[in-house]
PDB file of N, CA and C in Angstrom:
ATOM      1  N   UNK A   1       0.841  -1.168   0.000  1.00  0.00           N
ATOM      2  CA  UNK A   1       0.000   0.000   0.000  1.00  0.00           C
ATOM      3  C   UNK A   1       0.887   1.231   0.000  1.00  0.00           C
ATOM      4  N   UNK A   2       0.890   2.065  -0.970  1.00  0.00           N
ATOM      5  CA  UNK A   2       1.497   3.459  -0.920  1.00  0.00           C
ATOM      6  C   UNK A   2       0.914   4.088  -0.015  1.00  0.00           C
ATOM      7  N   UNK A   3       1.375   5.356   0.961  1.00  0.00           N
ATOM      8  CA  UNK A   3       1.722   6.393   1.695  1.00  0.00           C
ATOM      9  C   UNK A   3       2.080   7.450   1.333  1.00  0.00           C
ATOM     10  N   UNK A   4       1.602   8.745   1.341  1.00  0.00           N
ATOM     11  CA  UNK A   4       2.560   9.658   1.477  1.00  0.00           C
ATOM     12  C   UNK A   4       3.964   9.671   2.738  1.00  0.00           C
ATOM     13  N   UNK A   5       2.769   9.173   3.914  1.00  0.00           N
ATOM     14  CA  UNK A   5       3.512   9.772   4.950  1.00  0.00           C
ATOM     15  C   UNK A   5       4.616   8.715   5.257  1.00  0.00           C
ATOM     16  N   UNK A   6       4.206   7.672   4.532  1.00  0.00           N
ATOM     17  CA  UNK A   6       5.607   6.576   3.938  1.00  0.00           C
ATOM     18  C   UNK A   6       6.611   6.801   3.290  1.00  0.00           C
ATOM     19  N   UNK A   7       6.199   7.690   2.011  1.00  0.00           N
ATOM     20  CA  UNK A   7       7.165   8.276   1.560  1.00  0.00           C
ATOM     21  C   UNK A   7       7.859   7.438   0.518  1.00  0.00           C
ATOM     22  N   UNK A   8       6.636   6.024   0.068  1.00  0.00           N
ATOM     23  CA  UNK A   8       6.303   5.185  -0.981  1.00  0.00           C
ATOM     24  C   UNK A   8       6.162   5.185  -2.521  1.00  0.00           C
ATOM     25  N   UNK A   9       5.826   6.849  -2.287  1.00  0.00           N
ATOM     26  CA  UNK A   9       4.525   7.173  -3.766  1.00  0.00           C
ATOM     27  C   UNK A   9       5.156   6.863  -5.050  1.00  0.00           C
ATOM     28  N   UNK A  10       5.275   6.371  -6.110  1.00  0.00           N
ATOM     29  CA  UNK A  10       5.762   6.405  -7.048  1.00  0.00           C
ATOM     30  C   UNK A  10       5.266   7.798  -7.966  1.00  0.00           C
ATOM     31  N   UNK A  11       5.983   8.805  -8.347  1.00  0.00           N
ATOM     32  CA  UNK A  11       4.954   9.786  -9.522  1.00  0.00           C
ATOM     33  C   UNK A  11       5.510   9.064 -10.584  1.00  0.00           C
ATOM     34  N   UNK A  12       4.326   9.817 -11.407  1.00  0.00           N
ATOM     35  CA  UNK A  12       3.833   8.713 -12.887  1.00  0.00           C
ATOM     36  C   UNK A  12       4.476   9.671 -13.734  1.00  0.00           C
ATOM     37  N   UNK A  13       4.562  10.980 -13.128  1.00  0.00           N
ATOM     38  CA  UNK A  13       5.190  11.796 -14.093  1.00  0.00           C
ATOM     39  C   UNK A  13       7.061  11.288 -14.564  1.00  0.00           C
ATOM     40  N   UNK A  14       7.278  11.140 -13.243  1.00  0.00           N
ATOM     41  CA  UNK A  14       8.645  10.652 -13.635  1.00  0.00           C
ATOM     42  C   UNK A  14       8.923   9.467 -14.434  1.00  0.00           C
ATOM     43  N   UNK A  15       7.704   8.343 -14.015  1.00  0.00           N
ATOM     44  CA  UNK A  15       7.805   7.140 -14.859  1.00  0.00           C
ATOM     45  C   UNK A  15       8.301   7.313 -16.570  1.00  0.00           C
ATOM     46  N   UNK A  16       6.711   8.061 -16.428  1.00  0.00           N
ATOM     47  CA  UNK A  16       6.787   8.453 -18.064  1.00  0.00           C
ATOM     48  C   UNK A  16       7.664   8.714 -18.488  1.00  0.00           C
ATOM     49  N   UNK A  17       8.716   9.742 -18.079  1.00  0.00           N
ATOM     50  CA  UNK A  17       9.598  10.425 -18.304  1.00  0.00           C
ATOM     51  C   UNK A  17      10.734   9.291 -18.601  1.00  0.00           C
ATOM     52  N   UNK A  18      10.970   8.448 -18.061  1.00  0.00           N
ATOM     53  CA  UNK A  18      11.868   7.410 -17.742  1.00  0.00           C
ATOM     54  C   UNK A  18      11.891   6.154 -18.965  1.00  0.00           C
ATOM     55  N   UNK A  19      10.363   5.820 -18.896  1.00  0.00           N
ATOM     56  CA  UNK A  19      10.050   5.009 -19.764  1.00  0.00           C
ATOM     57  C   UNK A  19       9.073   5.080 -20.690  1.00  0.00           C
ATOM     58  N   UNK A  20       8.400   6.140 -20.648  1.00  0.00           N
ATOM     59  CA  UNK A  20       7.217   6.153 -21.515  1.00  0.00           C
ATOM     60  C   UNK A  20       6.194   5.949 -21.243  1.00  0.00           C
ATOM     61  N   UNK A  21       4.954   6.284 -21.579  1.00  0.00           N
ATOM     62  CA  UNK A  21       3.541   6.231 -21.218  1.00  0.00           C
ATOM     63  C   UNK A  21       2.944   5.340 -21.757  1.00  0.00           C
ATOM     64  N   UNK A  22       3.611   4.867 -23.474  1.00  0.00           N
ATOM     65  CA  UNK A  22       2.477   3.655 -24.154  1.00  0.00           C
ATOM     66  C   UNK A  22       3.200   1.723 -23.548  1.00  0.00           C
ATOM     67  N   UNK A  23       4.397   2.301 -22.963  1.00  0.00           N
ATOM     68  CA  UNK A  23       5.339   0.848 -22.188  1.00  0.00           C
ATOM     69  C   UNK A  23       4.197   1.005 -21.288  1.00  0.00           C
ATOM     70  N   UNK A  24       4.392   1.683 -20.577  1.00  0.00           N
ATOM     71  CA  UNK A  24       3.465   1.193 -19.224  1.00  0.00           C
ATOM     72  C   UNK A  24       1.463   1.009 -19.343  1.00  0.00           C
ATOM     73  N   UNK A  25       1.403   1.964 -20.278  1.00  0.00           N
ATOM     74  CA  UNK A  25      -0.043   1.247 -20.759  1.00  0.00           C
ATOM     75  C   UNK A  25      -0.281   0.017 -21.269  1.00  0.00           C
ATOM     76  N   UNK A  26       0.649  -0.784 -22.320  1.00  0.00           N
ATOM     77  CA  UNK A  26       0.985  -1.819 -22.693  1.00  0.00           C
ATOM     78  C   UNK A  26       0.614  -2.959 -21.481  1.00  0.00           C
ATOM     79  N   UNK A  27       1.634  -2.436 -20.707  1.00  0.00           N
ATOM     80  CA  UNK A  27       2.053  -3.327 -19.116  1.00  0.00           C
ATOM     81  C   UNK A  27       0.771  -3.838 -18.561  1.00  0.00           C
ATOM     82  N   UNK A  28      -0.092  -2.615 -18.072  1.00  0.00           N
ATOM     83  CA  UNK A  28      -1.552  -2.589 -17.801  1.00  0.00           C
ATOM     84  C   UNK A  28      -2.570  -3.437 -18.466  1.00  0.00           C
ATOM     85  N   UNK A  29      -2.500  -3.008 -19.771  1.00  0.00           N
ATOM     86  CA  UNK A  29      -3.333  -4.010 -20.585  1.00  0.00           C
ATOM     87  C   UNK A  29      -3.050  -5.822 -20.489  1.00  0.00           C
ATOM     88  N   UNK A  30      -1.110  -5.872 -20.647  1.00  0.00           N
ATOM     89  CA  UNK A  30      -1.325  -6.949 -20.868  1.00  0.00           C
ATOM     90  C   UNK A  30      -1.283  -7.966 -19.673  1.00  0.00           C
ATOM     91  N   UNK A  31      -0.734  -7.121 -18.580  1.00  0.00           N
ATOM     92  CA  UNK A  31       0.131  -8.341 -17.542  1.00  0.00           C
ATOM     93  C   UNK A  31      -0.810  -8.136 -16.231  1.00  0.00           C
ATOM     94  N   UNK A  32      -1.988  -7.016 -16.246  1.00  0.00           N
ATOM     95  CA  UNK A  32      -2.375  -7.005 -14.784  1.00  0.00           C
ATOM     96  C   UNK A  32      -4.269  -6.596 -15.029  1.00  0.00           C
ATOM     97  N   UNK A  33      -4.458  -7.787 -14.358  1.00  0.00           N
ATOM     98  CA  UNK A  33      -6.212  -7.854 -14.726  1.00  0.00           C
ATOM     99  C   UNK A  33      -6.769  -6.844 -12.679  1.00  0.00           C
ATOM    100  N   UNK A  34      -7.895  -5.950 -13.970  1.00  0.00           N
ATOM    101  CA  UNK A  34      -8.173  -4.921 -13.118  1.00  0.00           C
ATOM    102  C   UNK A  34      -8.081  -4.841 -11.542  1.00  0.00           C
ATOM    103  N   UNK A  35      -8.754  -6.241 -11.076  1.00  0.00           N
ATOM    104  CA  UNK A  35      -8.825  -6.099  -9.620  1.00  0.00           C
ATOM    105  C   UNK A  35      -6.962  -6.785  -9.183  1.00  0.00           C
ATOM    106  N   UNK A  36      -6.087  -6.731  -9.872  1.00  0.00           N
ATOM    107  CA  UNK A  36      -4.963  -7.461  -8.904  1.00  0.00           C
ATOM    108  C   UNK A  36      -4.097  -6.210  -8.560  1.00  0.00           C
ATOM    109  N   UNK A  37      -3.534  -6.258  -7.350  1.00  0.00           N
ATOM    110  CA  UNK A  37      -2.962  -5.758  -6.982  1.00  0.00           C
ATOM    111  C   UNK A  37      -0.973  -5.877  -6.509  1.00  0.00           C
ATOM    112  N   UNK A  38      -0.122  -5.188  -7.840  1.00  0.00           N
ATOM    113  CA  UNK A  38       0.917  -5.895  -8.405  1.00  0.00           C
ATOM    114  C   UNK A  38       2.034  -5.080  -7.881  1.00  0.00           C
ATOM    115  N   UNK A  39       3.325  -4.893  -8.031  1.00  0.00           N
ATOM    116  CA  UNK A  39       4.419  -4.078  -7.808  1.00  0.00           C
ATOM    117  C   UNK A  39       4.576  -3.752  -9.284  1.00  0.00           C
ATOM    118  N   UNK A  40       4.920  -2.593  -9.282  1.00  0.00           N
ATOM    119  CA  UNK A  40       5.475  -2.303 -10.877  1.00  0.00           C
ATOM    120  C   UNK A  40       6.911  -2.039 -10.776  1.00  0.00           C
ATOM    121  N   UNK A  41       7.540  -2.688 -11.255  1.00  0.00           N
ATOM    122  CA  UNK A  41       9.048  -2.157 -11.684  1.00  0.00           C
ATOM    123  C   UNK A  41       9.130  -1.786 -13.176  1.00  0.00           C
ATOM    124  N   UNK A  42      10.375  -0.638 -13.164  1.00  0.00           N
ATOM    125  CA  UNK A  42      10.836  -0.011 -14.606  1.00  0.00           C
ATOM    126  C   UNK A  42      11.309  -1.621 -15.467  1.00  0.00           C
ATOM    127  N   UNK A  43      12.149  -2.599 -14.614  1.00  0.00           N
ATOM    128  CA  UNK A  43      12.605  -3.791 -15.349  1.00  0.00           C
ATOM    129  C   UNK A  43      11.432  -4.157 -16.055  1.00  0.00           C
ATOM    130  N   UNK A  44      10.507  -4.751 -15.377  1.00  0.00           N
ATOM    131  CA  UNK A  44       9.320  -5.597 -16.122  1.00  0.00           C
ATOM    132  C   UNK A  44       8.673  -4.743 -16.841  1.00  0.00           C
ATOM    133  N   UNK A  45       8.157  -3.851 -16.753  1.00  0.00           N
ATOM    134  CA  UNK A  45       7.689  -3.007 -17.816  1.00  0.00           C
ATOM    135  C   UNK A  45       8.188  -2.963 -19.092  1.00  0.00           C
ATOM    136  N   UNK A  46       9.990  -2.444 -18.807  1.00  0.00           N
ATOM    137  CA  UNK A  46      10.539  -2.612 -20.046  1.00  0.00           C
ATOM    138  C   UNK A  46      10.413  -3.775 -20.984  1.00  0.00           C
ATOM    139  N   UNK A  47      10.667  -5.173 -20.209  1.00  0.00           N
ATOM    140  CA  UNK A  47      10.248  -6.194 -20.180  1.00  0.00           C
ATOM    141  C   UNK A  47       9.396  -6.620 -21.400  1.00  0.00           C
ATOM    142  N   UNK A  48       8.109  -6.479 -20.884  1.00  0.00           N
ATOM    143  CA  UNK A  48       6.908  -6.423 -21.115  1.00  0.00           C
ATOM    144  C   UNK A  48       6.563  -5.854 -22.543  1.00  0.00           C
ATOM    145  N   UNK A  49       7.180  -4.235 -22.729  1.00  0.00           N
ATOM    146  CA  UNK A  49       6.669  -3.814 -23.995  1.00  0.00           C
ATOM    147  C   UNK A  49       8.262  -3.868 -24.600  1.00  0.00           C
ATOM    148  N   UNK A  50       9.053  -4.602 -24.389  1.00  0.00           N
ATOM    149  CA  UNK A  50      10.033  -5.236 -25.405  1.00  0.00           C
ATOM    150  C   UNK A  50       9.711  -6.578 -25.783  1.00  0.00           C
ATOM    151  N   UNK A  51       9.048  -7.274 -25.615  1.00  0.00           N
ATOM    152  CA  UNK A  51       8.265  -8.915 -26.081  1.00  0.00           C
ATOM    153  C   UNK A  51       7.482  -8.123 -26.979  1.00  0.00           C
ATOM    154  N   UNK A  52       7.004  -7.328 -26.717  1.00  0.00           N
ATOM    155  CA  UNK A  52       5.450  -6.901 -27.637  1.00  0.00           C
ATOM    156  C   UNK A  52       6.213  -6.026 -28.406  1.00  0.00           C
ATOM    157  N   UNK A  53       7.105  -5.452 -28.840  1.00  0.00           N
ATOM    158  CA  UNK A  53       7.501  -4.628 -29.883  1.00  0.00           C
ATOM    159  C   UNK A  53       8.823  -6.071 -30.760  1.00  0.00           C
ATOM    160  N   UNK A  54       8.868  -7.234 -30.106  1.00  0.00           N
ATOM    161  CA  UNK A  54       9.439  -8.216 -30.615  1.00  0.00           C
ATOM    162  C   UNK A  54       8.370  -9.140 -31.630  1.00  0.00           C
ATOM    163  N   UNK A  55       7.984  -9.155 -30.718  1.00  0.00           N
ATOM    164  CA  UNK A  55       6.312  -9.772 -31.494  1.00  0.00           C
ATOM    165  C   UNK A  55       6.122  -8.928 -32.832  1.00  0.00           C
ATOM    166  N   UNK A  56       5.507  -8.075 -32.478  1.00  0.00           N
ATOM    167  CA  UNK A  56       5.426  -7.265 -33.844  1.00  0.00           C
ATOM    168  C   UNK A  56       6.669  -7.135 -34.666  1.00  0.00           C
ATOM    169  N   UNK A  57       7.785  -6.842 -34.295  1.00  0.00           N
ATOM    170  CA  UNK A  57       8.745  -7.196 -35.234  1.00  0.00           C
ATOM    171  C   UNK A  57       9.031  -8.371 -36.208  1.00  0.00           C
ATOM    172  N   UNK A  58       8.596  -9.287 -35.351  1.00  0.00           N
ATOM    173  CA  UNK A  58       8.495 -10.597 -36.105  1.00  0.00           C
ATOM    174  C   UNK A  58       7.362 -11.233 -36.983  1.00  0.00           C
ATOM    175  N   UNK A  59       6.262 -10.390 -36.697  1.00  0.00           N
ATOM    176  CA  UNK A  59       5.302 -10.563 -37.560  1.00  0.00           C
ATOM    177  C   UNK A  59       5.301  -9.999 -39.290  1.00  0.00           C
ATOM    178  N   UNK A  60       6.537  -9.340 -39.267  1.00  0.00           N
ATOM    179  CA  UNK A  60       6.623  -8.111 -40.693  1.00  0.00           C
ATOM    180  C   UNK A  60       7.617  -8.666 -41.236  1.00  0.00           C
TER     181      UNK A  60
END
């Protein structure tokens, strides 16, 4: 569970910034069904929308 007063929060602004907004939408869509509750790391994300930009590479 994030906190402020933990001092937990991830901002999304920085994510983006880091990795991008359509990686981590990707992520969402493909790896985490609405009600679960997951850790996100920058690794798996990257992860994640590097299989799927492999995939499509390999489809062409």
């Amino acid at each position: 569970k994030m906190s402020k007063s933990l001092g937990n929060i991830v901002n999304p602004y920085d994510v983006f910034d880091h990795i991008g907004a359509d990686p981590l939408r990707w992520y969402f869509l493909a790896r985490l069904a609405p009600e679960s509750q997951k850790r996100i790391s920058v690794d798996i994300v990257r992860e994640v929308a590097s299989s799927f930009v492999n995939t499509l590479w390999n489809t062409y």
